[in-house]
Protein backbone atom coordinates (compact mmCIF):
# COMPACT_ATOMS: atom_id res chain seq x y z
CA UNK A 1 0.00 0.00 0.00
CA UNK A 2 3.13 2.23 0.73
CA UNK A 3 4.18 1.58 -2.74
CA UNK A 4 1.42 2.37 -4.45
CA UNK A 5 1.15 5.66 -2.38
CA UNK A 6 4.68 6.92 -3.54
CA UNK A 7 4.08 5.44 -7.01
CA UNK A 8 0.77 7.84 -7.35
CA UNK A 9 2.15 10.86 -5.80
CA UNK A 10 5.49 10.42 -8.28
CA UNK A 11 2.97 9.60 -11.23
CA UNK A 12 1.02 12.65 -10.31
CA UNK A 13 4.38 14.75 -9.99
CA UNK A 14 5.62 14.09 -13.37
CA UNK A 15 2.74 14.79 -14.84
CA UNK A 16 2.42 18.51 -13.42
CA UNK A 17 6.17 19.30 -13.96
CA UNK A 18 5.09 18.49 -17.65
CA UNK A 19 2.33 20.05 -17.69
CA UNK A 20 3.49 23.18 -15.98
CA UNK A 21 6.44 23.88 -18.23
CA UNK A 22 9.13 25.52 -16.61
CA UNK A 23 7.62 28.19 -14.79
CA UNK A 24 7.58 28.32 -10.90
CA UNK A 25 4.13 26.96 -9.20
CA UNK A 26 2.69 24.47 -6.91
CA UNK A 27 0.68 21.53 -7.34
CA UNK A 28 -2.82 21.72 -4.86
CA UNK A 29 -4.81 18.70 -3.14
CA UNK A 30 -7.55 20.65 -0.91
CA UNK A 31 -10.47 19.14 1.00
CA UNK A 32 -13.72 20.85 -0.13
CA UNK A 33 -16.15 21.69 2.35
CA UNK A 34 -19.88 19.43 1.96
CA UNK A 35 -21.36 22.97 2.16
CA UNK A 36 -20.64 25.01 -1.19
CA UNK A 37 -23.60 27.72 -0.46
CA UNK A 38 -22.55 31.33 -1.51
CA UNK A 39 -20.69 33.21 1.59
CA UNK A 40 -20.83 36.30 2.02
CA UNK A 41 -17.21 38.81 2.46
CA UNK A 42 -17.36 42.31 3.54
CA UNK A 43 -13.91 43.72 0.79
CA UNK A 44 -14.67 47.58 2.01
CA UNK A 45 -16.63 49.61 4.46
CA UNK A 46 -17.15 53.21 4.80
CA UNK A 47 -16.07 54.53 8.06
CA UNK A 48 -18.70 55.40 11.11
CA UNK A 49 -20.75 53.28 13.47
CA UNK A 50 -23.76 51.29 12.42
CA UNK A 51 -23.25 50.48 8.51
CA UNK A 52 -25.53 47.98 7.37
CA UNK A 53 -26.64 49.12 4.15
CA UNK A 54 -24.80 47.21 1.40
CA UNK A 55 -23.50 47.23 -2.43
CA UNK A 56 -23.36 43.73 -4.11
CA UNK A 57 -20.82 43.35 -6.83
CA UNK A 58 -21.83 40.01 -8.78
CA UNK A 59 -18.76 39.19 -11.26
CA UNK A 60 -19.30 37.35 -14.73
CA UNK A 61 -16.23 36.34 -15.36
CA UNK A 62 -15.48 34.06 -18.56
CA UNK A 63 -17.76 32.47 -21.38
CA UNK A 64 -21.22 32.66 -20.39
CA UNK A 65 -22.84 29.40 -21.07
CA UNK A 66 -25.11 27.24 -19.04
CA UNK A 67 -23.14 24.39 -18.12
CA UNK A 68 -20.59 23.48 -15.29
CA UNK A 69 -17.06 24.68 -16.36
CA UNK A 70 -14.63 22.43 -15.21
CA UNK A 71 -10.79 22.59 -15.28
CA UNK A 72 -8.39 19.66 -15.09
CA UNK A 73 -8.32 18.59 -11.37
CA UNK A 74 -10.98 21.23 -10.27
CA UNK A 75 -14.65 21.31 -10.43
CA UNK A 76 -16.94 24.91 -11.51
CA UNK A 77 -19.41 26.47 -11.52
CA UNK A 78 -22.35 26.77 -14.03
CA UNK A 79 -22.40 30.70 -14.95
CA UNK A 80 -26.22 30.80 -15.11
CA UNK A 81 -27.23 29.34 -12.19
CA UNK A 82 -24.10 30.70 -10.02
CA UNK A 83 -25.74 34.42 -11.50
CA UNK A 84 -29.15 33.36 -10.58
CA UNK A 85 -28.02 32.41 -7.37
CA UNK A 86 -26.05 35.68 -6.15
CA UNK A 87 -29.11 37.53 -7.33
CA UNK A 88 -31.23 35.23 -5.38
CA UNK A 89 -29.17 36.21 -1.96
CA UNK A 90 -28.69 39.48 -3.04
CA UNK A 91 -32.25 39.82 -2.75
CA UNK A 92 -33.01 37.94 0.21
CA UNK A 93 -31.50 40.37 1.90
CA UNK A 94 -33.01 43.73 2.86
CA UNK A 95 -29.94 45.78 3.61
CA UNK A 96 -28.87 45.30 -0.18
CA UNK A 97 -29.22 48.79 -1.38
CA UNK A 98 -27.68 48.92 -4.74
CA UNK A 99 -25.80 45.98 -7.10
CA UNK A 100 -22.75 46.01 -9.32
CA UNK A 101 -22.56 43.62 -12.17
CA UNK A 102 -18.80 43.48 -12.72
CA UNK A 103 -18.30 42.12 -16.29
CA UNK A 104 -15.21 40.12 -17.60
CA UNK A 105 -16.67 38.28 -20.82
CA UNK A 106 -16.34 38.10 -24.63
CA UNK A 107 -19.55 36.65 -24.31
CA UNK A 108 -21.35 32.90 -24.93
CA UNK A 109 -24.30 31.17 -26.01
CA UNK A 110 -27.69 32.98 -26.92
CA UNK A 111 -29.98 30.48 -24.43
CA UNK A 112 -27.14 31.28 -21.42
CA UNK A 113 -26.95 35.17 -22.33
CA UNK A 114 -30.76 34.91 -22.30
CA UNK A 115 -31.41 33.43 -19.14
CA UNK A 116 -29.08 35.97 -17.30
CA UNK A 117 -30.04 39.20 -18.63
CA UNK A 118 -33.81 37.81 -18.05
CA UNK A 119 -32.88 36.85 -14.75
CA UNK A 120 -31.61 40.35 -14.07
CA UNK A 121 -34.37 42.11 -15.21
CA UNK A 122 -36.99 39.62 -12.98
CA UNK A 123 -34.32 40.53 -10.22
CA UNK A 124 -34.89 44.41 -10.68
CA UNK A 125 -38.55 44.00 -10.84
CA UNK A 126 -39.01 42.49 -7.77
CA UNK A 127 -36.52 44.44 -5.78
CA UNK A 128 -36.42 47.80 -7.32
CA UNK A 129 -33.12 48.07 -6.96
CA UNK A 130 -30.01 50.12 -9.06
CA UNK A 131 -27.64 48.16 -10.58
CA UNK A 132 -24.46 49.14 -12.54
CA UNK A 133 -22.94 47.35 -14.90
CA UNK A 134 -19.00 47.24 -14.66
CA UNK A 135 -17.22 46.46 -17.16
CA UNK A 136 -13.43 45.38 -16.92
CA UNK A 137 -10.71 43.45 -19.68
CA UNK A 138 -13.74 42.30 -22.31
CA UNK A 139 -17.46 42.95 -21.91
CA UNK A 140 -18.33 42.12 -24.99
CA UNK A 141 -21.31 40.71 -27.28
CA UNK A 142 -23.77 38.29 -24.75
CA UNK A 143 -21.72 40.19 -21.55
CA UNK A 144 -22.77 43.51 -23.42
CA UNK A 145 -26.18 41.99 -23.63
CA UNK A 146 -26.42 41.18 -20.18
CA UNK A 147 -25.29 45.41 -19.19
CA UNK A 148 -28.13 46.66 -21.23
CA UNK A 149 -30.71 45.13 -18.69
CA UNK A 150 -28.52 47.46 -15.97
CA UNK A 151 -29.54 51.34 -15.13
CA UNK A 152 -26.18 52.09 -16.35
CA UNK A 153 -22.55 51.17 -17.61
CA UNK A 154 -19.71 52.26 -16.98
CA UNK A 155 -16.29 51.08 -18.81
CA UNK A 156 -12.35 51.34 -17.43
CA UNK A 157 -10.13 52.98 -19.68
CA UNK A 158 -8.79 49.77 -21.24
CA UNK A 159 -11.96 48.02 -21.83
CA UNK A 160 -13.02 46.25 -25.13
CA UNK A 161 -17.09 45.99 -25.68
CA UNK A 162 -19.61 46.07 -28.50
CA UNK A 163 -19.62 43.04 -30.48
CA UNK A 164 -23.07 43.32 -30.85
CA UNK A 165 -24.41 40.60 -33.46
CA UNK A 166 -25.06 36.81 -33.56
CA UNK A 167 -22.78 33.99 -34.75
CA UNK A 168 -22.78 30.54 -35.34
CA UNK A 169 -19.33 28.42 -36.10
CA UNK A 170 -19.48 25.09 -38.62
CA UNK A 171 -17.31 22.87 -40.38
CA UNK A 172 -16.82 20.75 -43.28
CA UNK A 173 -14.27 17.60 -42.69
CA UNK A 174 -15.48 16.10 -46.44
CA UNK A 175 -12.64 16.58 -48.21
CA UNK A 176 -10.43 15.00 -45.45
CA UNK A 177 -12.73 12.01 -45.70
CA UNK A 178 -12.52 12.27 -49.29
CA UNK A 179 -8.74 11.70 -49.03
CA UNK A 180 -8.75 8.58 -46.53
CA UNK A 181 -11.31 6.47 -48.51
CA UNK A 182 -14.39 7.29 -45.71
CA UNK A 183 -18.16 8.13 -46.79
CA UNK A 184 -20.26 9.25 -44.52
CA UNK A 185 -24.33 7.83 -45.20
CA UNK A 186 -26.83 9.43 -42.47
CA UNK A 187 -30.45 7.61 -42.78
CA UNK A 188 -32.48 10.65 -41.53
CA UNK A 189 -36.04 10.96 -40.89
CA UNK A 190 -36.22 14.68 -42.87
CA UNK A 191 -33.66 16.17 -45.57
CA UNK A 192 -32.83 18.77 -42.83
CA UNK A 193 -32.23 16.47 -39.62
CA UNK A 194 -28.37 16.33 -40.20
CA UNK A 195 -28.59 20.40 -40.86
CA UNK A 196 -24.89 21.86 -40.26
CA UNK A 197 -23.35 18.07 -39.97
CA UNK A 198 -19.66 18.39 -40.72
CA UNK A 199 -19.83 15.21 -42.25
CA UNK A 200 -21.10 17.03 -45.52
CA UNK A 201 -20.90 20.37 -46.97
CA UNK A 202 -23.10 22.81 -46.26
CA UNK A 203 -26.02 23.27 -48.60
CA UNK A 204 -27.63 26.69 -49.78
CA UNK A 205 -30.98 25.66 -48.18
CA UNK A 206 -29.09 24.85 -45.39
CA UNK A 207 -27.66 28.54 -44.93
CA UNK A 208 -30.49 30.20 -45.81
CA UNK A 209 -32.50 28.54 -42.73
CA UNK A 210 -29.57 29.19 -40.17
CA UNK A 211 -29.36 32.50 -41.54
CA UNK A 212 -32.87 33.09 -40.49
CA UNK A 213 -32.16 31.70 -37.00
CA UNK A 214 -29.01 34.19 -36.71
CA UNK A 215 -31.16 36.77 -37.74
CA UNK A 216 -34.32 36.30 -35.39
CA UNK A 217 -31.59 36.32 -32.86
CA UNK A 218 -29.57 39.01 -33.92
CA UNK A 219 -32.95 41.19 -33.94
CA UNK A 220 -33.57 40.21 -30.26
CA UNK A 221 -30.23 41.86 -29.37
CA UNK A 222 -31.11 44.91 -31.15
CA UNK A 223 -34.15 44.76 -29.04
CA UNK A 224 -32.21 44.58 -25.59
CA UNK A 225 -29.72 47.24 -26.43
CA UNK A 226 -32.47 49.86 -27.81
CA UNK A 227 -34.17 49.02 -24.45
CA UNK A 228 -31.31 49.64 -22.39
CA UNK A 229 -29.89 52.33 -24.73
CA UNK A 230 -33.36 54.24 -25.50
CA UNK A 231 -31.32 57.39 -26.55
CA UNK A 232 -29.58 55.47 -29.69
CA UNK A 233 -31.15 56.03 -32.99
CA UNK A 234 -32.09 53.30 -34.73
CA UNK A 235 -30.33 54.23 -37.87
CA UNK A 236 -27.35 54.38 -35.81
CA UNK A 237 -27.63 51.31 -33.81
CA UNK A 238 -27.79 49.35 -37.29
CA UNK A 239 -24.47 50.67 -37.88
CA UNK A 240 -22.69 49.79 -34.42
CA UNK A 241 -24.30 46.70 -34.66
CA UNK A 242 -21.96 44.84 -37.44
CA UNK A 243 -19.90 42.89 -34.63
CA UNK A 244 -17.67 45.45 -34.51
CA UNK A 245 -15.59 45.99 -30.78
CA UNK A 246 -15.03 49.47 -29.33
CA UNK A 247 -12.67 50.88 -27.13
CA UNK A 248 -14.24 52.20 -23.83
CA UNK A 249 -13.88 56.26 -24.90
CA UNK A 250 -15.27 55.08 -28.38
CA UNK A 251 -18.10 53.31 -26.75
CA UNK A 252 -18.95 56.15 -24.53
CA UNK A 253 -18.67 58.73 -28.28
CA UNK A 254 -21.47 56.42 -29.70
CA UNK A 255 -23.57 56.31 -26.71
CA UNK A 256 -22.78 52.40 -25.38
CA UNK A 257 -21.68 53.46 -22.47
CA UNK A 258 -22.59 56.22 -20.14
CA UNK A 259 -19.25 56.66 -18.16
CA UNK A 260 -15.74 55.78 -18.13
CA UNK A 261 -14.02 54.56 -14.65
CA UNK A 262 -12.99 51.95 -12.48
CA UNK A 263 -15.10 49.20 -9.90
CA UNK A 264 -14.80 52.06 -7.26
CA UNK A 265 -16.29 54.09 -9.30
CA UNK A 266 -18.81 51.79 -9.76
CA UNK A 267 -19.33 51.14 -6.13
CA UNK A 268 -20.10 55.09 -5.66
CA UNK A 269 -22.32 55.66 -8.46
CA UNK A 270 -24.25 52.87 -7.35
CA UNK A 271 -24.48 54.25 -3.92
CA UNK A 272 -25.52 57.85 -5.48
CA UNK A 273 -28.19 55.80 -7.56
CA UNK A 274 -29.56 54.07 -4.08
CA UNK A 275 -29.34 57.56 -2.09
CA UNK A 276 -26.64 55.60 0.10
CA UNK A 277 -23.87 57.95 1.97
CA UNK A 278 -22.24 55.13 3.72
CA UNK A 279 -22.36 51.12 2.88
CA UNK A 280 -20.01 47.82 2.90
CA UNK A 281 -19.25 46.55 -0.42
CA UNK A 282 -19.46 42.55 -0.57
CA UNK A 283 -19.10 39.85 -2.65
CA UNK A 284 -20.54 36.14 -2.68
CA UNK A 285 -18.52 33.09 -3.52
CA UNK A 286 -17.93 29.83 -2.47
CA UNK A 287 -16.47 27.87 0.73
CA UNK A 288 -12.13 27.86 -0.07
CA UNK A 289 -12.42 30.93 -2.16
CA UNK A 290 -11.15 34.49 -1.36
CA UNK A 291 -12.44 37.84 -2.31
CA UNK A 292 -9.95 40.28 -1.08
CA UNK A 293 -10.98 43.23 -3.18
CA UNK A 294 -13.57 44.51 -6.07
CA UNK A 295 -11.44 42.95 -8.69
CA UNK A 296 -11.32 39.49 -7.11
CA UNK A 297 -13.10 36.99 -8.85
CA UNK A 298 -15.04 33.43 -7.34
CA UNK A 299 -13.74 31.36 -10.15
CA UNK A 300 -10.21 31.83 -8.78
CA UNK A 301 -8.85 29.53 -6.14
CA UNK A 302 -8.06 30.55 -2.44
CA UNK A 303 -4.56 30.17 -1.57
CA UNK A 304 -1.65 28.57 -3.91
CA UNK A 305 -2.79 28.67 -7.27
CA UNK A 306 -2.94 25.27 -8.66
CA UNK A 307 0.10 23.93 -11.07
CA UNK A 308 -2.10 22.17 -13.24
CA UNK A 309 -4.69 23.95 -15.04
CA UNK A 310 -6.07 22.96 -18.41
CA UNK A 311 -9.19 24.87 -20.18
CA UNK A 312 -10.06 23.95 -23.45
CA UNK A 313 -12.28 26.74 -25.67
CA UNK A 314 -16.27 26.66 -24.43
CA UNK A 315 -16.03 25.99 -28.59
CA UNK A 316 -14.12 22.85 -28.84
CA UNK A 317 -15.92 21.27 -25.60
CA UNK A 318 -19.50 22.25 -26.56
CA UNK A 319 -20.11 18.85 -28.40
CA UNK A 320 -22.18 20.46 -31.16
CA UNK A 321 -22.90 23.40 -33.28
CA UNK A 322 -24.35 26.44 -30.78
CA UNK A 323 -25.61 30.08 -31.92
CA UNK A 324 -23.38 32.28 -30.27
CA UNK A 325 -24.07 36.07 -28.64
CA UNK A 326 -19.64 36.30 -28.73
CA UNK A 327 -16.31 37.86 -29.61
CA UNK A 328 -14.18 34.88 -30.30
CA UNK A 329 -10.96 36.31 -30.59
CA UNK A 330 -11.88 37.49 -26.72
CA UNK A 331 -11.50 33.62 -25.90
């Protein structure tokens, strides 16, 4: 049994110092708690005695998409029901004054993007309370979705948005087959059941019905950003909206974004929107995580980070053709 011990554990070391190239790190074995409900950490507090009002900052961090995103070694969360249930807390409690929705995202699926920004809008309904959307590295395409269902957005300097537009990624592997002697033969029920099948090339009637499902989507987005932007003409909207990205001042020219500043920045505006003078800021994230300040996020790991971390594209795990509200060269 001692054997076997030292022969896993020198297995398991070979493998990271591979895998970890030569770069200095640490390989991590924790325990994880039974209990993974959302904590609650207090990262700032304005000074004086009896603060109990409080600003939320939710992060969306990564590609939205409503499935668990797991790393090698290390389980996730699912992004839509981890946003669901911060907002859930968040309004469970009464001395919640004002949210920030702190945005790090090129994006992800239409049906995910969907779900959150109508999750956030139930959320505001309910509680009538300001939120501000914050956007950091990327907020772009489904995360710039999800900041039109805020009260307002505000960008840092350096930020990348826009995107806005609808996209769906296929393949053709037929001439590869072609070349190692291999047919593909689907027995189908309907001439379109094997629609977008990289086992054949994509026919015109094919494109011209997935066009129309890019479309219907791409108009719903137009929808949530003339919503959420009510002072952008139409005319002009039509033009942003080629999938172009923006820089945060260009955003802000063309009426994207209503300010330009950083997640303290955030936090005040928010408190000026909630008629606040004094509140804690907090965060929610799991048992073994840590939040030490506004730009911490809960998909990062408490302590040593681990050596061994492998995270294929949301594209190349998703099993199948999606329709996508996302910047891909933000992966």
């Amino acid at each position: 049994m001692k054997n076997q011990c030292i022969q896993i554990l020198l297995a398991m070391t070979i493998v990271s110092f591979f895998l970890s190239g030569c770069g200095s790190g640490a390989f991590q074995i924790q325990v994880v708690p039974d209990d993974q409900e959302l904590k609650e950490t207090r990262i700032k507090r304005d000074k004086g005695m009896f603060v109990s009002d409080k600003i939320v900052v939710i992060d969306v961090d990564g590609i939205m998409t409503n499935k668990q995103q797991d790393a090698f070694m290390r389980k996730g969360d699912n992004p839509v029901s981890t946003f669901l249930e911060k907002l859930d807390k968040a309004a469970s409690d009464e001395d919640v004054k004002a949210v920030v929705i702190r945005l790090n995202s090129p994006g992800g699926t239409v049906a995910a993007t969907d779900m959150m920004y109508h999750s956030l809008t139930e959320y505001k309904r309910k509680t009538d309370v300001p939120v501000i959307a914050c956007m950091l590295d990327v907020a772009a395409s489904g995360a710039y979705h999800l900041a039109c269902g805020c009260d307002g957005i505000i960008a840092q300097p350096s930020t990348v948005t826009g995107s806005i537009g609808t996209i769906m990624q296929t393949f053709s592997v037929t001439g590869t087959m072609e070349k190692i002697g291999v047919k593909a033969v689907a027995i189908k029920s309907g001439e379109m059941k094997d629609i977008a099948s990289p086992l054949h090339e994509l026919s015109k009637e094919e494109q011209e019905i997935l066009q129309q499902i890019i479309d219907g989507f791409y108009g719903q987005f137009l929808d949530v950003v003339k919503k959420g932007r009510p002072d952008l003409d139409k005319d002009k909207l039509k033009q942003l909206a080629d999938g172009r990205v923006f820089t945060a001042p260009q955003a802000k020219e063309e009426g994207l974004i209503d300010r330009i500043g950083y997640p303290q920045d955030a936090v005040k505006w928010a408190k000026e929107m909630a008629g606040v003078e004094k509140a804690q800021v907090v965060m929610y994230h799991r048992p073994m995580k840590t939040m030490p300040n506004l730009y911490g996020s809960a998909t990062s790991s408490g302590g040593v980070s681990p050596l061994v971390n492998i995270d294929l594209p949301d594209w190349l795990q998703s099993g199948g053709t999606q329709f996508l509200y996302l910047w891909q060269p933000g992966l």
